[in-house]
Structures are given as structure tokens and as C-alpha cells.
C-alpha atoms as a PDB file:
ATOM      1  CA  UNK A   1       3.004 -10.532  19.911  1.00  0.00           C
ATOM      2  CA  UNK A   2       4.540  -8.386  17.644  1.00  0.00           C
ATOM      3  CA  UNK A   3       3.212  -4.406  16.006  1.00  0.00           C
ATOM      4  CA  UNK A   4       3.059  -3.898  12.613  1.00  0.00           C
ATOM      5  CA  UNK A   5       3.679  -0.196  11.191  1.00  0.00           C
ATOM      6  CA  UNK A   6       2.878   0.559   7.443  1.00  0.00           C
ATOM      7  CA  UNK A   7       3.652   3.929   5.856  1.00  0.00           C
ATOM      8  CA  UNK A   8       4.959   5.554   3.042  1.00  0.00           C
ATOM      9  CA  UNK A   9       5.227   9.300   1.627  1.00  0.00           C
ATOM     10  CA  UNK A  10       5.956  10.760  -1.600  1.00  0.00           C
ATOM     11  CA  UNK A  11       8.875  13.710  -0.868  1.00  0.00           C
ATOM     12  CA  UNK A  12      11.845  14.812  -2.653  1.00  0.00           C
ATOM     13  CA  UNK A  13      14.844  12.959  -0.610  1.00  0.00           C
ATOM     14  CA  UNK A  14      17.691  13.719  -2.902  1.00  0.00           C
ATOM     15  CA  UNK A  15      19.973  12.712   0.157  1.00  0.00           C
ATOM     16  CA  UNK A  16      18.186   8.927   0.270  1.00  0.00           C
ATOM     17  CA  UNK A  17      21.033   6.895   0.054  1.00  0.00           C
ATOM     18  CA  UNK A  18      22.428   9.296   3.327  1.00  0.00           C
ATOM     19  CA  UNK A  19      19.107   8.650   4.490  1.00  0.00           C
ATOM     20  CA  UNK A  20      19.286   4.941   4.297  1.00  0.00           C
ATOM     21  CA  UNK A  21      22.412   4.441   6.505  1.00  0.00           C
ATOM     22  CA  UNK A  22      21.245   6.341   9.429  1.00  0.00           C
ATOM     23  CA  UNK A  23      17.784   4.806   9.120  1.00  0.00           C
ATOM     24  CA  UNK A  24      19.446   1.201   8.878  1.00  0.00           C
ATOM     25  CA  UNK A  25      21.502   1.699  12.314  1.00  0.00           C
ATOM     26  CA  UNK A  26      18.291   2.921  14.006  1.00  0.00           C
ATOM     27  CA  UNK A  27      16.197   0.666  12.682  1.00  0.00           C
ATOM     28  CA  UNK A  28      18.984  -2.300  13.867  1.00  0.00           C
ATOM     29  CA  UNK A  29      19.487  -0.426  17.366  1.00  0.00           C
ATOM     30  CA  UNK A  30      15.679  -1.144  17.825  1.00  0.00           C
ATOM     31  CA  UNK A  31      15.860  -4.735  16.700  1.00  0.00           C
ATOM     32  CA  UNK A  32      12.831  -3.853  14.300  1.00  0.00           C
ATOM     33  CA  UNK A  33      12.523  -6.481  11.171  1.00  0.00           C
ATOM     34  CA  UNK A  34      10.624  -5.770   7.956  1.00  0.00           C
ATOM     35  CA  UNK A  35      11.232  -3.727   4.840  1.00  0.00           C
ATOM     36  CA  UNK A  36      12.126  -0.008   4.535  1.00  0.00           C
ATOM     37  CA  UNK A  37      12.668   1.568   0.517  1.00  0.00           C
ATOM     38  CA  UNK A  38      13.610   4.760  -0.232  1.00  0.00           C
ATOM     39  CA  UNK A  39      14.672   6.251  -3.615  1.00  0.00           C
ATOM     40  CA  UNK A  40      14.391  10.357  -4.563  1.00  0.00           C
ATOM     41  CA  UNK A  41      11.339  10.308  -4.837  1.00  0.00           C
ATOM     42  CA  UNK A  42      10.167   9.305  -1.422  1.00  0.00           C
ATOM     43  CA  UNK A  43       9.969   6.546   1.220  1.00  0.00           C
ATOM     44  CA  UNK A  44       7.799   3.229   2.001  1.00  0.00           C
ATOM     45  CA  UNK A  45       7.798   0.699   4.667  1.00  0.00           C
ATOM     46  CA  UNK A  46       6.564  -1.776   6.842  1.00  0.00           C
ATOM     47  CA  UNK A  47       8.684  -2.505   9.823  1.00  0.00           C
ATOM     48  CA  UNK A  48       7.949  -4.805  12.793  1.00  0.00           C
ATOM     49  CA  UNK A  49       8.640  -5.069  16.364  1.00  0.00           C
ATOM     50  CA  UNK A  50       7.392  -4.128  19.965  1.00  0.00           C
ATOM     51  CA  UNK A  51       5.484  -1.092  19.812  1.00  0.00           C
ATOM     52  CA  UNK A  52       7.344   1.254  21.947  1.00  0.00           C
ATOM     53  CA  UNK A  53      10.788   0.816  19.659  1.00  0.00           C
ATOM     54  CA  UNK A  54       8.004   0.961  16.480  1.00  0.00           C
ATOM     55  CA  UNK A  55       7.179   4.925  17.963  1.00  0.00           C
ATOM     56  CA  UNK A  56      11.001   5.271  18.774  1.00  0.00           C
ATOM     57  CA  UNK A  57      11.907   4.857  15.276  1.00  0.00           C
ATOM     58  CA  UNK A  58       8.847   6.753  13.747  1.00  0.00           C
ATOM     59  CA  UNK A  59      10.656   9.915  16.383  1.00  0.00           C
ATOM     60  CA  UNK A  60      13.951   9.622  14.673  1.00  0.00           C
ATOM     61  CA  UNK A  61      12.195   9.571  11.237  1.00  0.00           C
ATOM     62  CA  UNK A  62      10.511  13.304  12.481  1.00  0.00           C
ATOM     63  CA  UNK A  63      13.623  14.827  13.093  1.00  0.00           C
ATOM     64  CA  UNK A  64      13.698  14.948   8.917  1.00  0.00           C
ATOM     65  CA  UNK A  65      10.804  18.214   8.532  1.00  0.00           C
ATOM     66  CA  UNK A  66      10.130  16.110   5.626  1.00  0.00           C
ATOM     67  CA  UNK A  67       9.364  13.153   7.420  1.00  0.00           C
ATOM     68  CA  UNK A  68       7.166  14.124  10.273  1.00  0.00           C
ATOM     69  CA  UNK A  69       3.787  13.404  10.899  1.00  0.00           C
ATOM     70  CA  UNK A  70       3.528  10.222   8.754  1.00  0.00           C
ATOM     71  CA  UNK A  71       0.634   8.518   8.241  1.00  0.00           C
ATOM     72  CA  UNK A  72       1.148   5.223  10.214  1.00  0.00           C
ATOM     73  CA  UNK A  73      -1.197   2.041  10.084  1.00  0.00           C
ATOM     74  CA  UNK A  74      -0.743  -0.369  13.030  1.00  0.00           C
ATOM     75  CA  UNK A  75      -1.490  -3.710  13.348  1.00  0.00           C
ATOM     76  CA  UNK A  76      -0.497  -6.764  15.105  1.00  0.00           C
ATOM     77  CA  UNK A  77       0.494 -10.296  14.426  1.00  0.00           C
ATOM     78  CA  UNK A  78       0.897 -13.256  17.112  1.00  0.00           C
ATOM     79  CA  UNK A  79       4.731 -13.139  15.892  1.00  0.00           C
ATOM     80  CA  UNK A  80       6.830 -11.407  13.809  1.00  0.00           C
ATOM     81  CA  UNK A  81       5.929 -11.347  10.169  1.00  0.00           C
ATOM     82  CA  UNK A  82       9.569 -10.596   9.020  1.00  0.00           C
ATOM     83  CA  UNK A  83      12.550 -12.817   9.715  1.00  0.00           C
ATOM     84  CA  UNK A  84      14.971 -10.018   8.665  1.00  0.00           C
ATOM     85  CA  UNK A  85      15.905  -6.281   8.198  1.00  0.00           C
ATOM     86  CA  UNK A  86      16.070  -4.840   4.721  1.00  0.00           C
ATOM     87  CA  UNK A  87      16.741  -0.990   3.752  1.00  0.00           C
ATOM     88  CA  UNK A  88      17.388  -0.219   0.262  1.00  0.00           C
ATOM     89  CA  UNK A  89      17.579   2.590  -1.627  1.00  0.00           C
ATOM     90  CA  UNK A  90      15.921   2.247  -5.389  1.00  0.00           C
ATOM     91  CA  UNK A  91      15.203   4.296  -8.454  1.00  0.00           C
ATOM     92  CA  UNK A  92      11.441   4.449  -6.953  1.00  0.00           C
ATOM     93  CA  UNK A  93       9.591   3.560  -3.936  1.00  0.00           C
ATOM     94  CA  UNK A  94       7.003   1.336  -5.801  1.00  0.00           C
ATOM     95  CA  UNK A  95       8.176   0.693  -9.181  1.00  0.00           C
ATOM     96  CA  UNK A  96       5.987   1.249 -12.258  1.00  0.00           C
ATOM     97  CA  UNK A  97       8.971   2.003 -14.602  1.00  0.00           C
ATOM     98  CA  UNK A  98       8.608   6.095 -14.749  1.00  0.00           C
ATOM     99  CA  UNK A  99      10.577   7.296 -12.290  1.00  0.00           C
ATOM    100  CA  UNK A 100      10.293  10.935 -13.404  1.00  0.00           C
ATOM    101  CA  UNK A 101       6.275  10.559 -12.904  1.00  0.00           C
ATOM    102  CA  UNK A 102       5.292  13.101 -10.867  1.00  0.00           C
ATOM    103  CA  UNK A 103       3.331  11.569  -7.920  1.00  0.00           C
ATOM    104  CA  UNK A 104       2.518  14.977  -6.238  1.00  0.00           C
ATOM    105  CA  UNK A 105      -0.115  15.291  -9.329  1.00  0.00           C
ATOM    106  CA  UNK A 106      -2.085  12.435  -8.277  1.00  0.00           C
ATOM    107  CA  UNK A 107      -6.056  11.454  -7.712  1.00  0.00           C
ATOM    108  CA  UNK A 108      -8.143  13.056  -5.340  1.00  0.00           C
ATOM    109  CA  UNK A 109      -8.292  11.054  -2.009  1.00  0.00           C
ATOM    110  CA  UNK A 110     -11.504   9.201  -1.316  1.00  0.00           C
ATOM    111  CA  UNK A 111     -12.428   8.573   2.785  1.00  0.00           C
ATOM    112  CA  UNK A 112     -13.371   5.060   3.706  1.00  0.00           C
ATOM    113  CA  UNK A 113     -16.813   6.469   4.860  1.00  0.00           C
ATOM    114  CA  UNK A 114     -17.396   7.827   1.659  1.00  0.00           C
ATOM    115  CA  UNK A 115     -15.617   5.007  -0.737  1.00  0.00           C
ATOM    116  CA  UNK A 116     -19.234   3.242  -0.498  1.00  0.00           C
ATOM    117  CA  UNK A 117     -20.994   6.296  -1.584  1.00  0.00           C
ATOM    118  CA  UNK A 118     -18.420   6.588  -4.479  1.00  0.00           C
ATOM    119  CA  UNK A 119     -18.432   3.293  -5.309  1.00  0.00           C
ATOM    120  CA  UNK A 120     -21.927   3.251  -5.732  1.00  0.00           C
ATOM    121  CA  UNK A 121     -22.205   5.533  -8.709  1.00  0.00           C
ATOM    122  CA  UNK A 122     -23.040   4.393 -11.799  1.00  0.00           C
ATOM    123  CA  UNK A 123     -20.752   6.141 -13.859  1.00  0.00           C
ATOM    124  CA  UNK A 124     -17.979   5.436 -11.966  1.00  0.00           C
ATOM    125  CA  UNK A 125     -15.559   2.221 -13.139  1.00  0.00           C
ATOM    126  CA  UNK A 126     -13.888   1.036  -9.478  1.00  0.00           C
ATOM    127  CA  UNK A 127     -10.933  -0.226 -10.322  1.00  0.00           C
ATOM    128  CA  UNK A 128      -8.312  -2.600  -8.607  1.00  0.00           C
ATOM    129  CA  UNK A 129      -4.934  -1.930  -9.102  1.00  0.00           C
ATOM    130  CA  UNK A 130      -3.216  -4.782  -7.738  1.00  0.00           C
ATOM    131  CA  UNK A 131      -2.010  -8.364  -9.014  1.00  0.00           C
ATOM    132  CA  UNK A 132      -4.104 -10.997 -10.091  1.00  0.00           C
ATOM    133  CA  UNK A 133      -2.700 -13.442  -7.168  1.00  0.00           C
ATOM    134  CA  UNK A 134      -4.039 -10.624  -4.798  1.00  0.00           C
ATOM    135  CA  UNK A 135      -7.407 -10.129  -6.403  1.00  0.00           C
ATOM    136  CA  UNK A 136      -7.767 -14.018  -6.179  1.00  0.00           C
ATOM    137  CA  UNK A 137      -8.274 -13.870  -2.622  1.00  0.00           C
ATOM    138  CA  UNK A 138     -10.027 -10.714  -2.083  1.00  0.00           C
ATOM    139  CA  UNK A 139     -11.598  -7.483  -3.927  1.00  0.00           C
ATOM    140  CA  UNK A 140     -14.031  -4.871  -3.618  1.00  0.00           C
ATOM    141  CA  UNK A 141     -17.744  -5.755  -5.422  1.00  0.00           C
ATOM    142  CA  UNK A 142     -18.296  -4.938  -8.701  1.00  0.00           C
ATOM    143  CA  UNK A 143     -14.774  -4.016  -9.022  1.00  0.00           C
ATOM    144  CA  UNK A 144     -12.583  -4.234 -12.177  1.00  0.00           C
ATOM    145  CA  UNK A 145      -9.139  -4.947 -12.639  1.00  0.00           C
ATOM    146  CA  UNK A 146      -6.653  -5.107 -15.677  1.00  0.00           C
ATOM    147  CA  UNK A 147      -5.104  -8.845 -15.435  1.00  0.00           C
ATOM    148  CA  UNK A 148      -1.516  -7.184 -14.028  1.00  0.00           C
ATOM    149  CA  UNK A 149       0.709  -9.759 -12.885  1.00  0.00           C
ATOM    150  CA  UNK A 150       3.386  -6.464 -12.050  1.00  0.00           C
ATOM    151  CA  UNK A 151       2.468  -3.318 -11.174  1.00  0.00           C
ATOM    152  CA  UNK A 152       4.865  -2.351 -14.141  1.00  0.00           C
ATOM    153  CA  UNK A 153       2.193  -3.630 -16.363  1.00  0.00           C
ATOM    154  CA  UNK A 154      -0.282  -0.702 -15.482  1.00  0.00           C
ATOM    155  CA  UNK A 155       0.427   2.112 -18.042  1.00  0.00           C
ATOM    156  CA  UNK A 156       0.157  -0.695 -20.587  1.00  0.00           C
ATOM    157  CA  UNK A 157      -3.164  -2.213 -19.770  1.00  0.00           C
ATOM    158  CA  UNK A 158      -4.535   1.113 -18.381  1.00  0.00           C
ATOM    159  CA  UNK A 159      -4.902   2.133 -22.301  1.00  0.00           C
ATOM    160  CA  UNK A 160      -7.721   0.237 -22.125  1.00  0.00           C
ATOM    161  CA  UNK A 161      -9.531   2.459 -19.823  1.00  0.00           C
ATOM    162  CA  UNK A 162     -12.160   5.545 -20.901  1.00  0.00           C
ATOM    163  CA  UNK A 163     -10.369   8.744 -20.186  1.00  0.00           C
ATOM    164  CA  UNK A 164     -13.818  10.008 -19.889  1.00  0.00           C
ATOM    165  CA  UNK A 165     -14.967   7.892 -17.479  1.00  0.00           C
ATOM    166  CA  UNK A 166     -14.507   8.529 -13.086  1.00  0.00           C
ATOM    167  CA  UNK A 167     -12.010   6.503 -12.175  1.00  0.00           C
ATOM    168  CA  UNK A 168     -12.127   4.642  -8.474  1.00  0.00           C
ATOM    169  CA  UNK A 169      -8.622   3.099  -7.688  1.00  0.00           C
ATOM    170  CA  UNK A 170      -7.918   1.205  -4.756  1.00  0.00           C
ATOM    171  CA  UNK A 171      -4.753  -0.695  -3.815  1.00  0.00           C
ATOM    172  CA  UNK A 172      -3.664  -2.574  -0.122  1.00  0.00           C
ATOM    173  CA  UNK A 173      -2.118   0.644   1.384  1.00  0.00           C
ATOM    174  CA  UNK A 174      -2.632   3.295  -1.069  1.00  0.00           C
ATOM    175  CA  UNK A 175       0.919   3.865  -2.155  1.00  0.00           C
ATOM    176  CA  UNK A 176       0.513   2.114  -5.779  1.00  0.00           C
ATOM    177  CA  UNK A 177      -2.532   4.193  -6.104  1.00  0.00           C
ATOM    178  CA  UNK A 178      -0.605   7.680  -5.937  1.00  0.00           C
ATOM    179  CA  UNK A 179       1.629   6.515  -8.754  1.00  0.00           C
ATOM    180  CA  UNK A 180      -1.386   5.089 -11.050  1.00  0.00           C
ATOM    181  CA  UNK A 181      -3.436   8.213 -10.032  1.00  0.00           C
ATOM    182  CA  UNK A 182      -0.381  10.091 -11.027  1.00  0.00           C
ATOM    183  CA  UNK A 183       0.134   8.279 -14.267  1.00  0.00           C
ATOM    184  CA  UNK A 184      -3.735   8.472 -15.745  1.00  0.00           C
ATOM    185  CA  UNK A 185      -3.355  11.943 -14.883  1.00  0.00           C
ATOM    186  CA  UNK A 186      -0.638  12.626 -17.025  1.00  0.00           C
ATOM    187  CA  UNK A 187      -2.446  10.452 -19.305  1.00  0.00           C
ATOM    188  CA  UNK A 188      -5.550  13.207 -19.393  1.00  0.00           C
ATOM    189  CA  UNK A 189      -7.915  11.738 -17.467  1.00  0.00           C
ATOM    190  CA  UNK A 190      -9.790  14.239 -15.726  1.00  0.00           C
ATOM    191  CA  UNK A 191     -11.490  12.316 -12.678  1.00  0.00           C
ATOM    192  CA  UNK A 192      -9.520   9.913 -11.003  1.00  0.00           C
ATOM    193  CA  UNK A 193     -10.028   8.977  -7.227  1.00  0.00           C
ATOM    194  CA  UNK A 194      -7.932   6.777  -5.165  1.00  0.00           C
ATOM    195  CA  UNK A 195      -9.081   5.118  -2.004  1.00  0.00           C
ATOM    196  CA  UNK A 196      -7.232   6.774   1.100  1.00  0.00           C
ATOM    197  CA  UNK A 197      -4.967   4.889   3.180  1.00  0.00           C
ATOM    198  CA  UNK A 198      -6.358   1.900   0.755  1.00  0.00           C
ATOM    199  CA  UNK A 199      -7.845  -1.768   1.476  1.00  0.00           C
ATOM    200  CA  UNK A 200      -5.891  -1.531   5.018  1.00  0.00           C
ATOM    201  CA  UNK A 201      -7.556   1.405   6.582  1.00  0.00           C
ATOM    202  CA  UNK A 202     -11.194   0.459   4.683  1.00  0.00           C
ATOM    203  CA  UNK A 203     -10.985  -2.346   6.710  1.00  0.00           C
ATOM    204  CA  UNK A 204      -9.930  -0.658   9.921  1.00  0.00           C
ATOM    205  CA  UNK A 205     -12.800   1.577   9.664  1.00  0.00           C
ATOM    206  CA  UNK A 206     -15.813   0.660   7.917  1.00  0.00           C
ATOM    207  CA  UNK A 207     -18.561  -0.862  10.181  1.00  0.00           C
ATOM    208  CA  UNK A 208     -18.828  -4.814   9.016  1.00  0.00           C
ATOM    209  CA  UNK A 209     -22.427  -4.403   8.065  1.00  0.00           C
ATOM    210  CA  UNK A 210     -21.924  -1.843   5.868  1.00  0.00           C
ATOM    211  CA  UNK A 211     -18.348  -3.088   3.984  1.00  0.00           C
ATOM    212  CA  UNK A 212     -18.389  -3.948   0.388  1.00  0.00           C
ATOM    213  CA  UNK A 213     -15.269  -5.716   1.096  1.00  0.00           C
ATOM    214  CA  UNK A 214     -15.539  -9.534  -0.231  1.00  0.00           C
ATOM    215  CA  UNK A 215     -12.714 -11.885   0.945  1.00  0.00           C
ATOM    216  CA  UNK A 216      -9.442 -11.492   2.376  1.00  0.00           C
ATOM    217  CA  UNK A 217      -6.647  -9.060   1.936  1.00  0.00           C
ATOM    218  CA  UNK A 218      -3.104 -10.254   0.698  1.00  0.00           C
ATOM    219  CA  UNK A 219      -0.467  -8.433   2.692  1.00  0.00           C
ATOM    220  CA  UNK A 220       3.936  -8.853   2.105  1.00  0.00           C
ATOM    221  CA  UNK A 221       4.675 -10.224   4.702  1.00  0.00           C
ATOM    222  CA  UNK A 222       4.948 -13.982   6.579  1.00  0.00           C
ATOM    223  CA  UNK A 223       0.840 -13.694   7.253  1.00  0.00           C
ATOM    224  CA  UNK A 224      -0.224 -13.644   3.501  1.00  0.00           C
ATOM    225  CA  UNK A 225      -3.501 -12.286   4.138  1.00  0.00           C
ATOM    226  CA  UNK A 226      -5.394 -10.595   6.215  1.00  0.00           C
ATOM    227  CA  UNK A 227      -9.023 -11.170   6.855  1.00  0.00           C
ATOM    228  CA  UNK A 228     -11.500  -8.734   7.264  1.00  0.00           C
ATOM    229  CA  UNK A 229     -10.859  -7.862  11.119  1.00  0.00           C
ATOM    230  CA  UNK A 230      -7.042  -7.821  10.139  1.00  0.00           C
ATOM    231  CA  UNK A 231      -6.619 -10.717  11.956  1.00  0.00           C
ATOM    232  CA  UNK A 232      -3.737 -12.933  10.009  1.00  0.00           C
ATOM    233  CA  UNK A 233      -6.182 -14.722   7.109  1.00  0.00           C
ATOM    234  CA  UNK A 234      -6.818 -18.306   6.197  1.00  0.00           C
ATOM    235  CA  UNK A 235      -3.916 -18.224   3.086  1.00  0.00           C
ATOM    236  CA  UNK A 236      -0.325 -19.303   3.036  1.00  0.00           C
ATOM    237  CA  UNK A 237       1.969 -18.550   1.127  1.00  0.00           C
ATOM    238  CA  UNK A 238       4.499 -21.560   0.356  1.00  0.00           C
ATOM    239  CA  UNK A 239       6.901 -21.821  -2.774  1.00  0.00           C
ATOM    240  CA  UNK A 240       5.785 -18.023  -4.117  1.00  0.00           C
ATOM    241  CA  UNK A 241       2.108 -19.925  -4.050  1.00  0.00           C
ATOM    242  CA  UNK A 242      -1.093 -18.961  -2.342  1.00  0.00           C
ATOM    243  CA  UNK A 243      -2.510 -21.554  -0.723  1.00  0.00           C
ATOM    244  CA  UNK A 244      -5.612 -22.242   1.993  1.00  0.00           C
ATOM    245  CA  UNK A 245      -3.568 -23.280   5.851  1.00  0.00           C
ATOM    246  CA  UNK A 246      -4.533 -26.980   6.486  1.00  0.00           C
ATOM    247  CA  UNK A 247      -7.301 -26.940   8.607  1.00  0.00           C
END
């Protein structure tokens, strides 16, 4: 059995590549696998391992004031979704191609017990911001999406959106939410909401009978998907392909 911790954070880390060695040798010292990116404009990661080495590394993140109190989303697998360590430092944390955006002028976060509610609104156009190979397996109900087969895509297709209408984004964890958020802003659309925490934390917390959720949930790791209990999903993922596990 292996723990799962997801979380990112938009802050000014001018010192990431500093950062990234320190956060390497812990990360090693813990024998924790998974992915952890950080560029100046923040940091984003999911790292896996036993639980109590998970916490110890979250601890040495806190000693950073910048850092501290992140919010974390845990899950678990039957084994380790991540047959290595990887820590790089990039240009941006989830890359869109505007690395000067400013992501601290983003939308206004939704809850998931109100998402429904907001969703529900006629006006409002609920949009999915991910790929087209994730929307294949799972999406919200009525929701749109722009065809994207990179998130680098979205300023370009997002010109097809009314400026005047609300905006509902949602994405798996929320992070490529804050940058589209940040980019229709500076686009001037006034009302843009983005689902908080995203698909991941809907899914922790919305009661079953009342989830809008259709599907399953594609995740980066070894699992593919998640279903809707977060349990690891019915896909595979073989030659960069989704495809259903043999029965």
C-alpha cells in the first residue's frame, strides 16, 4: 500500500533551482517516488510513499514561510504509482507558454458543495480545461471543453469564449485552473470561477447521490484513472494510449 500526496502553490521562489537540490536529497532520504516541479513562479507535485515519510517531507517543505501550510490531497494506491524520483526546476510549474502571467490574479475559488449550485446556472458556460484524452474518460455534465490536446493550446482556443459570459473552470487538481483563470483575466473577462482543489477533492467530498460527476478521472501517474471513490479506475494506459484493463 502506498500514500499519494498532491499539491501545488503559486509563490515567488526566485531561489528554485536552490530549492530543488535540498528538496531532491530529502525527498531521496525518504525513499519517496513521484514528480516534484518548481520554477519562479511556484511549486507542484505529487510524490509517493508510506505516509509517515509523505508528512516528514511536507515538515521540511514548512521550514520555507513560503511553503507552509500546503494544501495536501491524499490518496492511496495498492502500490506505488511511480517507479522513480524526478525534481526539476522549469520556466513554469504547469506550462501554458506565459511565464510572466500573473497567477496571483486568478478566478474566484468555487467549494465542491457549492460547484453544483454554480454549475447549475443558466448563464454560466462550465468549462473543462483539460485534454481531450482526459475528457474521453470522464467530465462534469453539461460541461464544455475547447478540443486542447496541450494545455499550451488554451489562450488560443479560449478566444472562442464570451468575455461576457460566467465562466466555470475545472481541471484534475486545480493547478491548470489558476493559470487559465489567470489568463482570461488578463484577457478581460470579468467572472471567472475555478473549481477548488478541482475534480480530485469534488470527488473526495461530494455525497455520490448528489455528484454531477460522469465517468472516471485520468490521473499522471501508473493508475491512469481514478474512479469515482478514487479507487485506481478501469483504464490503462499502455504505449501513451488509454485503454479499458482486460477484464
Amino acid at each position: 500500500m502506498a500514500t499519494i500526496a498532491t499539491f501545488y502553490r503559486f509563490v515567488a521562489l526566485p531561489d528554485c533551482r536552490e530549492r530543488a537540490i535540498i528538496y531532491r536529497q530529502a525527498a531521496m532520504d525518504l525513499g519517496l517516488r513521484g514528480t516534484l516541479l518548481l520554477a519562479p513562479e511556484g511549486l507542484n507535485a505529487t510524490l509517493a510513499g508510506d505516509e509517515p515519510n509523505l508528512r516528514a517531507f511536507l515538515q521540511e517543505l514548512a521550514t520555507d514561510r513560503r511553503l507552509q501550510e500546503l494544501p495536501v490531497k491524499f490518496s492511496v494506491a495498492a502500490t506505488c504509482p511511480f517507479g522513480t524520483l524526478k525534481v526539476k526546476c522549469k520556466l513554469e510549474i504547469v506550462t501554458l507558454g506565459l511565464p510572466n502571467l500573473n497567477p496571483q490574479q486568478t478566478a474566484i475559488a468555487v467549494s465542491p458543495p457549492a460547484w453544483n449550485d454554480l454549475m447549475a446556472r443558466p448563464e454560466v458556460t462550465v468549462l473543462d480545461t483539460r485534454n481531450t484524452y482526459e475528457v474521453a474518460v470522464g467530465t462534469f455534465a453539461g460541461a464544455t471543453h475547447l478540443q486542447l490536446d496541450c494545455f499550451r493550446q488554451f489562450p488560443e482556443r479560449a478566444q472562442a469564449l464570451d468575455r461576457h459570459t460566467p465562466i466555470a473552470m475545472f481541471c484534475t487538481g486545480g493547478i491548470r485552473c489558476e493559470k487559465a483563470g489567470a489568463y482570461l483575466r488578463s484577457q478581460g473577462f470579468a467572472e471567472v470561477y475555478q473549481l477548488e482543489g478541482g475534480i480530485l477533492r469534488y470527488l473526495a467530498e461530494a455525497p455520490p447521490a448528489a455528484s454531477r460527476w460522469q465517468g472516471e478521472c485520468f490521473v499522471f501517474d501508473d493508475r491512469a484513472t481514478v474512479d469515482p471513490q478514487l479507487a485506481p479506475g478501469s483504464y490503462t494506459l499502455g504505449r501513451g494510449v488509454l485503454q479499458p484493463k482486460s477484464p
